[in-house]
C-alpha atoms as a PDB file:
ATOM      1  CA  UNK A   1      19.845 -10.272   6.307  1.00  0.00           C
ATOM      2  CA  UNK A   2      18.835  -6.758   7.698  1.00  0.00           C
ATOM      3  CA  UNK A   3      15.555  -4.869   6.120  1.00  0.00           C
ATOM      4  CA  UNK A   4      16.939  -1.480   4.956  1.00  0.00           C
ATOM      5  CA  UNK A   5      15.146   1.284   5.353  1.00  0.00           C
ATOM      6  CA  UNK A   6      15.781   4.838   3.396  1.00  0.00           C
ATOM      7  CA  UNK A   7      13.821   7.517   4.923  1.00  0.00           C
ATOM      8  CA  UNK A   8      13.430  11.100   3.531  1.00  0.00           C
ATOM      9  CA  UNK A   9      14.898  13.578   6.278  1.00  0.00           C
ATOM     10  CA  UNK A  10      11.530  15.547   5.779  1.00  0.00           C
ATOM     11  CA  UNK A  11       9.667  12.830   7.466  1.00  0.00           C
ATOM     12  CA  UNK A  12      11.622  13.540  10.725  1.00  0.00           C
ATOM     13  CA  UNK A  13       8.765  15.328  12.534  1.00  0.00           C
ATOM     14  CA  UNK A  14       6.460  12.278  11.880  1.00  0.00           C
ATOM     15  CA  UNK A  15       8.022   9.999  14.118  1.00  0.00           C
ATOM     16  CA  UNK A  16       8.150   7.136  12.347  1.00  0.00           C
ATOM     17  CA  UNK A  17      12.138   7.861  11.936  1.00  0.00           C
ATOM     18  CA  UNK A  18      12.482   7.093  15.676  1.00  0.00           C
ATOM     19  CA  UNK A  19      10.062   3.889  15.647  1.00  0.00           C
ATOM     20  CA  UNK A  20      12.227   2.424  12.822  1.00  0.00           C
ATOM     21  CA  UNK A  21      15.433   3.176  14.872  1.00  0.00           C
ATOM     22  CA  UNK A  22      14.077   1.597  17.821  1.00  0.00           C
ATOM     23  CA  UNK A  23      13.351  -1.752  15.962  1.00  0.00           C
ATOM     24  CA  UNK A  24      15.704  -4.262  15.274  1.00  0.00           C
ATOM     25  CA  UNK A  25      16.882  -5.817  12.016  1.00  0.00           C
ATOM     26  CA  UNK A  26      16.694  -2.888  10.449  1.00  0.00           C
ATOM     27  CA  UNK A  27      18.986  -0.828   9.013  1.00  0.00           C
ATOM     28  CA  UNK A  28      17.716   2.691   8.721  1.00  0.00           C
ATOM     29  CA  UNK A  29      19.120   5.648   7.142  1.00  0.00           C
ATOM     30  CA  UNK A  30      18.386   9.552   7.216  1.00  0.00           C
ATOM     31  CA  UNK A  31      18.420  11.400   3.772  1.00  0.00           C
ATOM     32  CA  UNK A  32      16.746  13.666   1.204  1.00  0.00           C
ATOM     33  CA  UNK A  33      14.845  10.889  -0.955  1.00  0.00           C
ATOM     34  CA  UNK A  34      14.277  12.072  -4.774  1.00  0.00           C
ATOM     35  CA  UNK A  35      11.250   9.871  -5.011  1.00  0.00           C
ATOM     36  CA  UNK A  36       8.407   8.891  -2.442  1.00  0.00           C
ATOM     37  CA  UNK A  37       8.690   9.080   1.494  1.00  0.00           C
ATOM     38  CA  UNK A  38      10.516   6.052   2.115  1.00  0.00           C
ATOM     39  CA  UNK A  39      12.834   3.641   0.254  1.00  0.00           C
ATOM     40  CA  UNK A  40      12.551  -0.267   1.223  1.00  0.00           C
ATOM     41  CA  UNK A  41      15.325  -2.211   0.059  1.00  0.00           C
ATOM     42  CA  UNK A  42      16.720  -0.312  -2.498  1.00  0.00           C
ATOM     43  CA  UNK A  43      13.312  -0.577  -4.761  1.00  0.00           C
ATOM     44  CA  UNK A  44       9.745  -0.232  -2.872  1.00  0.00           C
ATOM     45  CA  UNK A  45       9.171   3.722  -3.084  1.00  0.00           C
ATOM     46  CA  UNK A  46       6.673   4.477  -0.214  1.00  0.00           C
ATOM     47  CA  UNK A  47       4.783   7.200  -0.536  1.00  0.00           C
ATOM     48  CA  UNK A  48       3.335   8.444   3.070  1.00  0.00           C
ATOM     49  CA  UNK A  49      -0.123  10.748   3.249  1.00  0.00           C
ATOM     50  CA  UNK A  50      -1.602  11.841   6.349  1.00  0.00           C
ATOM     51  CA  UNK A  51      -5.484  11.613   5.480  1.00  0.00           C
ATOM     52  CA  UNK A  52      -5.797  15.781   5.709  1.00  0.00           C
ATOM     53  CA  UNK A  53      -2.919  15.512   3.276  1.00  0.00           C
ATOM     54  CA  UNK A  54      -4.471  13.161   0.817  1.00  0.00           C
ATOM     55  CA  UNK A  55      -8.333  14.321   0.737  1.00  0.00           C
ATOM     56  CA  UNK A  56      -6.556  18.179   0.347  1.00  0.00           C
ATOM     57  CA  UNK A  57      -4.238  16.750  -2.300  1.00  0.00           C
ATOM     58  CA  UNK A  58      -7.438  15.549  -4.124  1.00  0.00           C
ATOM     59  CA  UNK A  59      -9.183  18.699  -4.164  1.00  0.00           C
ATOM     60  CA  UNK A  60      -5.910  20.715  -5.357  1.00  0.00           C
ATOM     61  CA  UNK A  61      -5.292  17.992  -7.930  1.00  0.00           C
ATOM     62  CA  UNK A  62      -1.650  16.896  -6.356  1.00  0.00           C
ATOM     63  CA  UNK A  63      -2.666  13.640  -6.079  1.00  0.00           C
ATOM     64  CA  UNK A  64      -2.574  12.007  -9.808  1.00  0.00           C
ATOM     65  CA  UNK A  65       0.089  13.990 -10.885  1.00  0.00           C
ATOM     66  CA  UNK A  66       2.299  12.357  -8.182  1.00  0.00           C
ATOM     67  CA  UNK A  67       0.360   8.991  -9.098  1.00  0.00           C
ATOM     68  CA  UNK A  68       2.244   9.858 -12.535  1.00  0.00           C
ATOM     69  CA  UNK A  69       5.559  10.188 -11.085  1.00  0.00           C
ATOM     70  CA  UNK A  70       5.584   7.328  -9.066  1.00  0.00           C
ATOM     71  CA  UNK A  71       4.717   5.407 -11.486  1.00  0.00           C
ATOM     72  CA  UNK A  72       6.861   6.626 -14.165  1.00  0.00           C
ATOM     73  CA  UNK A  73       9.916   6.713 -11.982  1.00  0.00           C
ATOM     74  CA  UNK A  74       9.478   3.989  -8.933  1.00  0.00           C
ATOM     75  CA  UNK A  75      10.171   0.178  -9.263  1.00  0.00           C
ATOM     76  CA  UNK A  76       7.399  -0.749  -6.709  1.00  0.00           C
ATOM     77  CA  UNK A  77       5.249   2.228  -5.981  1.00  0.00           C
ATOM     78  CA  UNK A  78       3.039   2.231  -2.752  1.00  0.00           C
ATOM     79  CA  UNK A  79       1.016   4.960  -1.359  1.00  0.00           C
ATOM     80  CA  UNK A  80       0.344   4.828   2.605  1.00  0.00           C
ATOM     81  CA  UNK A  81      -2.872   7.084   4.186  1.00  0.00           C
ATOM     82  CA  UNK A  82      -2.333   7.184   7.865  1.00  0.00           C
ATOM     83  CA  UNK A  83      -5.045   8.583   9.810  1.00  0.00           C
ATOM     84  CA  UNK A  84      -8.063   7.180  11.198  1.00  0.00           C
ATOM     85  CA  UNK A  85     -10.525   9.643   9.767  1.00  0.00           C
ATOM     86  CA  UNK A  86     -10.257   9.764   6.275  1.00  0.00           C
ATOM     87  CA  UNK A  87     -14.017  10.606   5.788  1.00  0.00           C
ATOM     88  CA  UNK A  88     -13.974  12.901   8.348  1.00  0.00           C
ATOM     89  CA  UNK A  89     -10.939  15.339   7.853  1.00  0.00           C
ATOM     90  CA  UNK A  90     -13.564  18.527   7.975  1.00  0.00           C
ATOM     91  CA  UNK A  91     -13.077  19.601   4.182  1.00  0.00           C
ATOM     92  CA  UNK A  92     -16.056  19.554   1.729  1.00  0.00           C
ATOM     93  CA  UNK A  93     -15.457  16.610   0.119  1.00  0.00           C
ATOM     94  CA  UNK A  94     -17.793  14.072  -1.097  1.00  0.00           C
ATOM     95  CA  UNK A  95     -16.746  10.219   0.357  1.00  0.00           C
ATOM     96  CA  UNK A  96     -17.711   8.809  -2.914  1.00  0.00           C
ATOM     97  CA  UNK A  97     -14.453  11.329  -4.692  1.00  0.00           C
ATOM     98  CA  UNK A  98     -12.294  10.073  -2.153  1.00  0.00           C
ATOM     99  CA  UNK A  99     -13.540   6.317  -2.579  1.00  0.00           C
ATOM    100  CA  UNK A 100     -12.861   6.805  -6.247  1.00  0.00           C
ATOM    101  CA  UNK A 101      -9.270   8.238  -5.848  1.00  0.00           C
ATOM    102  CA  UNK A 102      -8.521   5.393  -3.776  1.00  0.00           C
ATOM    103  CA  UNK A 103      -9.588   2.745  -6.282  1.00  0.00           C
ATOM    104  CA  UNK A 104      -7.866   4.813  -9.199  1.00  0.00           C
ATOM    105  CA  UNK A 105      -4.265   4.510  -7.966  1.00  0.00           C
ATOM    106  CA  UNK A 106      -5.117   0.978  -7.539  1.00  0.00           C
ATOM    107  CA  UNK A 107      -6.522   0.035 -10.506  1.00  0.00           C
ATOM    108  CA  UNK A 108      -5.915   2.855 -12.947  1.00  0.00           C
ATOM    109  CA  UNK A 109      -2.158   3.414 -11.606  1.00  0.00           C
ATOM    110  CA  UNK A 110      -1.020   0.063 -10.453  1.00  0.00           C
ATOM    111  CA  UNK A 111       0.096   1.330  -6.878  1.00  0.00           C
ATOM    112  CA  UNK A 112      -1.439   0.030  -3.622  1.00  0.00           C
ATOM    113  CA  UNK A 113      -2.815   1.767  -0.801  1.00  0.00           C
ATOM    114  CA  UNK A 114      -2.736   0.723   2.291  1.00  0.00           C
ATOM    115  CA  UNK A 115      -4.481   2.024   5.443  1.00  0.00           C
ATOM    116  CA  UNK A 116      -2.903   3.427   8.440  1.00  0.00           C
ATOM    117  CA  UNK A 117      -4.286   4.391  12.062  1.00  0.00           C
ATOM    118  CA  UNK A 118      -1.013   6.170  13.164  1.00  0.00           C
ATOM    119  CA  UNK A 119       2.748   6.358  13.152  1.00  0.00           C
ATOM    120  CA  UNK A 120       3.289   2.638  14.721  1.00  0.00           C
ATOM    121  CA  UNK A 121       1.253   1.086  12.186  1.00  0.00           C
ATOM    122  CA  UNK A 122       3.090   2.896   9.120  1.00  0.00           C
ATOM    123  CA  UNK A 123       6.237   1.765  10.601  1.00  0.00           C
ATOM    124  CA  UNK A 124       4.745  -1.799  11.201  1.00  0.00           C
ATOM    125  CA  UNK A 125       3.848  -1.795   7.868  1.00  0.00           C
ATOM    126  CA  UNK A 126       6.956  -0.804   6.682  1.00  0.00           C
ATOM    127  CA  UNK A 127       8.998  -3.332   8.156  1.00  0.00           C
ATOM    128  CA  UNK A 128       6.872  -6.122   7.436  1.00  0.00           C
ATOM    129  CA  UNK A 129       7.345  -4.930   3.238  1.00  0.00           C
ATOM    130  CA  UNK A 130      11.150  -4.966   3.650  1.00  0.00           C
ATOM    131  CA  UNK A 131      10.675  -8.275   5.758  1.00  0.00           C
ATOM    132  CA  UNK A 132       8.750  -9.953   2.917  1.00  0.00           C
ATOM    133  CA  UNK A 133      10.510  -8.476  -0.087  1.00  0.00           C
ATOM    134  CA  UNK A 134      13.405 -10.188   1.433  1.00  0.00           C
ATOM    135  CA  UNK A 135      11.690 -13.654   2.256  1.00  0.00           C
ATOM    136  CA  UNK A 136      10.491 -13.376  -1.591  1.00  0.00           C
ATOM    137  CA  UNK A 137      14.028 -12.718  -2.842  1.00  0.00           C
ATOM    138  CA  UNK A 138      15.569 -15.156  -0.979  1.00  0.00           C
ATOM    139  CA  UNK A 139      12.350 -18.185  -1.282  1.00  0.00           C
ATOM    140  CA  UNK A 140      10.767 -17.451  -4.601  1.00  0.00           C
ATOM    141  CA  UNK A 141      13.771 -15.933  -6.739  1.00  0.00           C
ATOM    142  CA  UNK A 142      16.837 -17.561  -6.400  1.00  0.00           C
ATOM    143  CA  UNK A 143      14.858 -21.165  -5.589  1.00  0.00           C
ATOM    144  CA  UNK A 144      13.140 -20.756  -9.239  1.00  0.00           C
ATOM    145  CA  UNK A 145      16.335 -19.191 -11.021  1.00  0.00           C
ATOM    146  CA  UNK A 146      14.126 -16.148 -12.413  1.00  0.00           C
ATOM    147  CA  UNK A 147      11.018 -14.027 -10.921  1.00  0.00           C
ATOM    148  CA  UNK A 148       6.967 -14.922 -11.792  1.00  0.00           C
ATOM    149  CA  UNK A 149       5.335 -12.343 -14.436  1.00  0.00           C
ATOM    150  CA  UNK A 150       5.350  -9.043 -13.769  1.00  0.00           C
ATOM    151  CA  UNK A 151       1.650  -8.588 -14.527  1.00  0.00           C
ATOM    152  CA  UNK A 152       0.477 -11.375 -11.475  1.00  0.00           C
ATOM    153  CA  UNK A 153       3.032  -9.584  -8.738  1.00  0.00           C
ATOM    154  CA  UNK A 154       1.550  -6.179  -9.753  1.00  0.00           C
ATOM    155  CA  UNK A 155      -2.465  -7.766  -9.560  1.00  0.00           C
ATOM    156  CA  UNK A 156      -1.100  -9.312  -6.143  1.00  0.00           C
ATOM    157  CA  UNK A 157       0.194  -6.242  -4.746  1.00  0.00           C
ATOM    158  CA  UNK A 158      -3.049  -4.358  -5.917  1.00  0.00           C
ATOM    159  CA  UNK A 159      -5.535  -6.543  -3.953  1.00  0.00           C
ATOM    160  CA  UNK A 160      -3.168  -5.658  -0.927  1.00  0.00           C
ATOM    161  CA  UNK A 161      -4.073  -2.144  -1.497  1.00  0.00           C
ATOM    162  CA  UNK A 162      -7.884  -3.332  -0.182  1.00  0.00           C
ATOM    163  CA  UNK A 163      -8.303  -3.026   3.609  1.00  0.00           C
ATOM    164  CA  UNK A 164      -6.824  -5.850   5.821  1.00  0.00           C
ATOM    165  CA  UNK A 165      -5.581  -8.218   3.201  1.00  0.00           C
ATOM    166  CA  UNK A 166      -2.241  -9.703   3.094  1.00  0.00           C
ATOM    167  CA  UNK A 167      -0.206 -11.214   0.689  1.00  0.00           C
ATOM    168  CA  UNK A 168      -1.700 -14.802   1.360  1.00  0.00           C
ATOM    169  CA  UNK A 169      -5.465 -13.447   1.114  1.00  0.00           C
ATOM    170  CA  UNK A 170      -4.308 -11.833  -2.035  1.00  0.00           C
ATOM    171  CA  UNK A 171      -3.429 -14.998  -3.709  1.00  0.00           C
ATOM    172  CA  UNK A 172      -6.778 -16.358  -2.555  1.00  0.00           C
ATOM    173  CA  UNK A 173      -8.791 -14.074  -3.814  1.00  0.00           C
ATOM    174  CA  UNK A 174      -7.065 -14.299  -7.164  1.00  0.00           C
ATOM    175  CA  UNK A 175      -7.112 -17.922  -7.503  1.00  0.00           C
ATOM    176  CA  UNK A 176     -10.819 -17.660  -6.175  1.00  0.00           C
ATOM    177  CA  UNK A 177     -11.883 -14.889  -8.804  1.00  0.00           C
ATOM    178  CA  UNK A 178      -9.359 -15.306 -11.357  1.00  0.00           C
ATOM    179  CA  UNK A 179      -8.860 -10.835 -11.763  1.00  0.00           C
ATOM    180  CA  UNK A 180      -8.967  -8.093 -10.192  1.00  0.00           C
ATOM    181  CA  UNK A 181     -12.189  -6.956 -11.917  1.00  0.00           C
ATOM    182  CA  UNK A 182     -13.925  -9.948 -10.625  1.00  0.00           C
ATOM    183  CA  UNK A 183     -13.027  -8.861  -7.337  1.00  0.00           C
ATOM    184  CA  UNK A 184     -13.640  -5.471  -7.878  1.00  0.00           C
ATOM    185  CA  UNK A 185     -17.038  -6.365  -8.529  1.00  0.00           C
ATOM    186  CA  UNK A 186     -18.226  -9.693  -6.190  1.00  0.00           C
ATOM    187  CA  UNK A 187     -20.341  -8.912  -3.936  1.00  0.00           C
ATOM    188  CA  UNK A 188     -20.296  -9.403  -0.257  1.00  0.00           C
ATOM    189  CA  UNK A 189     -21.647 -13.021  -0.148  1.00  0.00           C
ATOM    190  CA  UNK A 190     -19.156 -13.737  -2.885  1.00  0.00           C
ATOM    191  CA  UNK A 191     -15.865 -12.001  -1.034  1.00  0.00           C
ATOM    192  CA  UNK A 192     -16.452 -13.606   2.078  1.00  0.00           C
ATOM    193  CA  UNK A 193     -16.434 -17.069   0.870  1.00  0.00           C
ATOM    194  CA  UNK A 194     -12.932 -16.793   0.314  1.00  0.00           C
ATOM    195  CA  UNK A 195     -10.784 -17.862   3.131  1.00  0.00           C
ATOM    196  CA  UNK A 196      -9.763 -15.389   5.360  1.00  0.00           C
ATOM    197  CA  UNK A 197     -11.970 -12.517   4.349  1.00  0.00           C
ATOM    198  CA  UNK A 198     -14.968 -13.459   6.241  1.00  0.00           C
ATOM    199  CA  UNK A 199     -18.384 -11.062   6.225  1.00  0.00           C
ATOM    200  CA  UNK A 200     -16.683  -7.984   8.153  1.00  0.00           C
ATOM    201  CA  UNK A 201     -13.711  -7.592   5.559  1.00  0.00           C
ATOM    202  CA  UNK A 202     -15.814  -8.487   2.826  1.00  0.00           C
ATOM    203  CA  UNK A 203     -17.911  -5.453   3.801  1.00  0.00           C
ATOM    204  CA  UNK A 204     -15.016  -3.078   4.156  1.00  0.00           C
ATOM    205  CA  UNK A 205     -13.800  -4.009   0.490  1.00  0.00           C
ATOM    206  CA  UNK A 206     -17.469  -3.470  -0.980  1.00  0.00           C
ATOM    207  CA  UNK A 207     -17.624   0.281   1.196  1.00  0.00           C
ATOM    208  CA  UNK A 208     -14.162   1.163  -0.398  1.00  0.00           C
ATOM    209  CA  UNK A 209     -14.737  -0.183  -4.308  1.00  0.00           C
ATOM    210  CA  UNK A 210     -18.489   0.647  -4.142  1.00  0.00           C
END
């Protein structure tokens, strides 16, 4: 089974378009998107920020109010910041408002945001979604005749949102800590215990949350 990917024809000068075409087992297809960036299998609405984008959509107040939509209107709402300086974009912005934004659509708005260096990795990271939605569907779904609680998929694909943690991590850290708040708040010593994090990703999730 093919991943298919919907992309918004306004997204053409990115690149990513191209990368996706070049890929195989994926389906991609050119058109003007009502909702979000990018359209995985029908019902992940991607949302795609360059970092200049998303720091200038804080300070014009853009950013919630499309929070609000994508929540309201999306099935699986993510938000993607591509860029490698997101601290750095040159606008007056303190880190600690852009820190805060970050954890709000994640915990406030139930959408995850992941980080991005550059085109390839947004397209990487868009095939591997498809690529697991569909190993989900086809493992979890149909094997157990219905699909787990809404509320643990939604705390799953929240923890995702933190930087470098996968869906198996994810599930680690909330068997380890039992919710996201407990997470949210562990501190370094605490996150690295669990398997896979280690002391250098534990650090990057206390920088982001702190």
């Amino acid at each position: 089974m093919d991943i298919k990917i919907e992309v918004d024809y306004r997204e053409k000068p990115s690149g990513i378009l191209e990368v996706l075409r070049n890929k195989s087992g994926v389906i991609v297809e050119e058109k003007r998107l009502s909702l979000g960036d990018y359209l995985i299998n029908g019902h992940i609405s991607v949302e795609r920020k360059t970092t200049r984008d998303f720091v200038i959509s804080i300070i014009d107040g853009r950013l919630f109010s499309q929070a609000s939509r994508l929540k309201k209107f999306a099935e699986r709402p993510i938000m993607v910041i591509e860029g490698k300086n997101l601290y750095h974009t040159g606008y007056a912005i303190d880190p600690q408002a852009i820190k805060g934004a970050i954890t709000s659509l994640s915990i406030s708005w139930y959408i995850p945001v992941i980080l991005s260096k550059d085109v390839n990795g947004t397209a990487d990271f868009l095939i591997m979604t498809g690529l697991q939605d569909l190993e989900y569907q086809l493992l979890y779904v149909k094997r157990a005749g219905r699909k787990p609680k809404k509320t643990k998929r939604l705390k799953l694909h929240i923890l995702q949102g933190l930087p470098q943690i996968g869906p198996k991590i994810a599930k680690r850290m909330l068997e380890c800590f039992g919710s996201i708040e407990k997470v949210i708040t562990a501190n370094e010593s605490e996150l690295a215990i669990v398997e896979g994090v280690g002391k250098k990703k534990a650090a990057m999730i206390r920088e982001i949350v702190r």
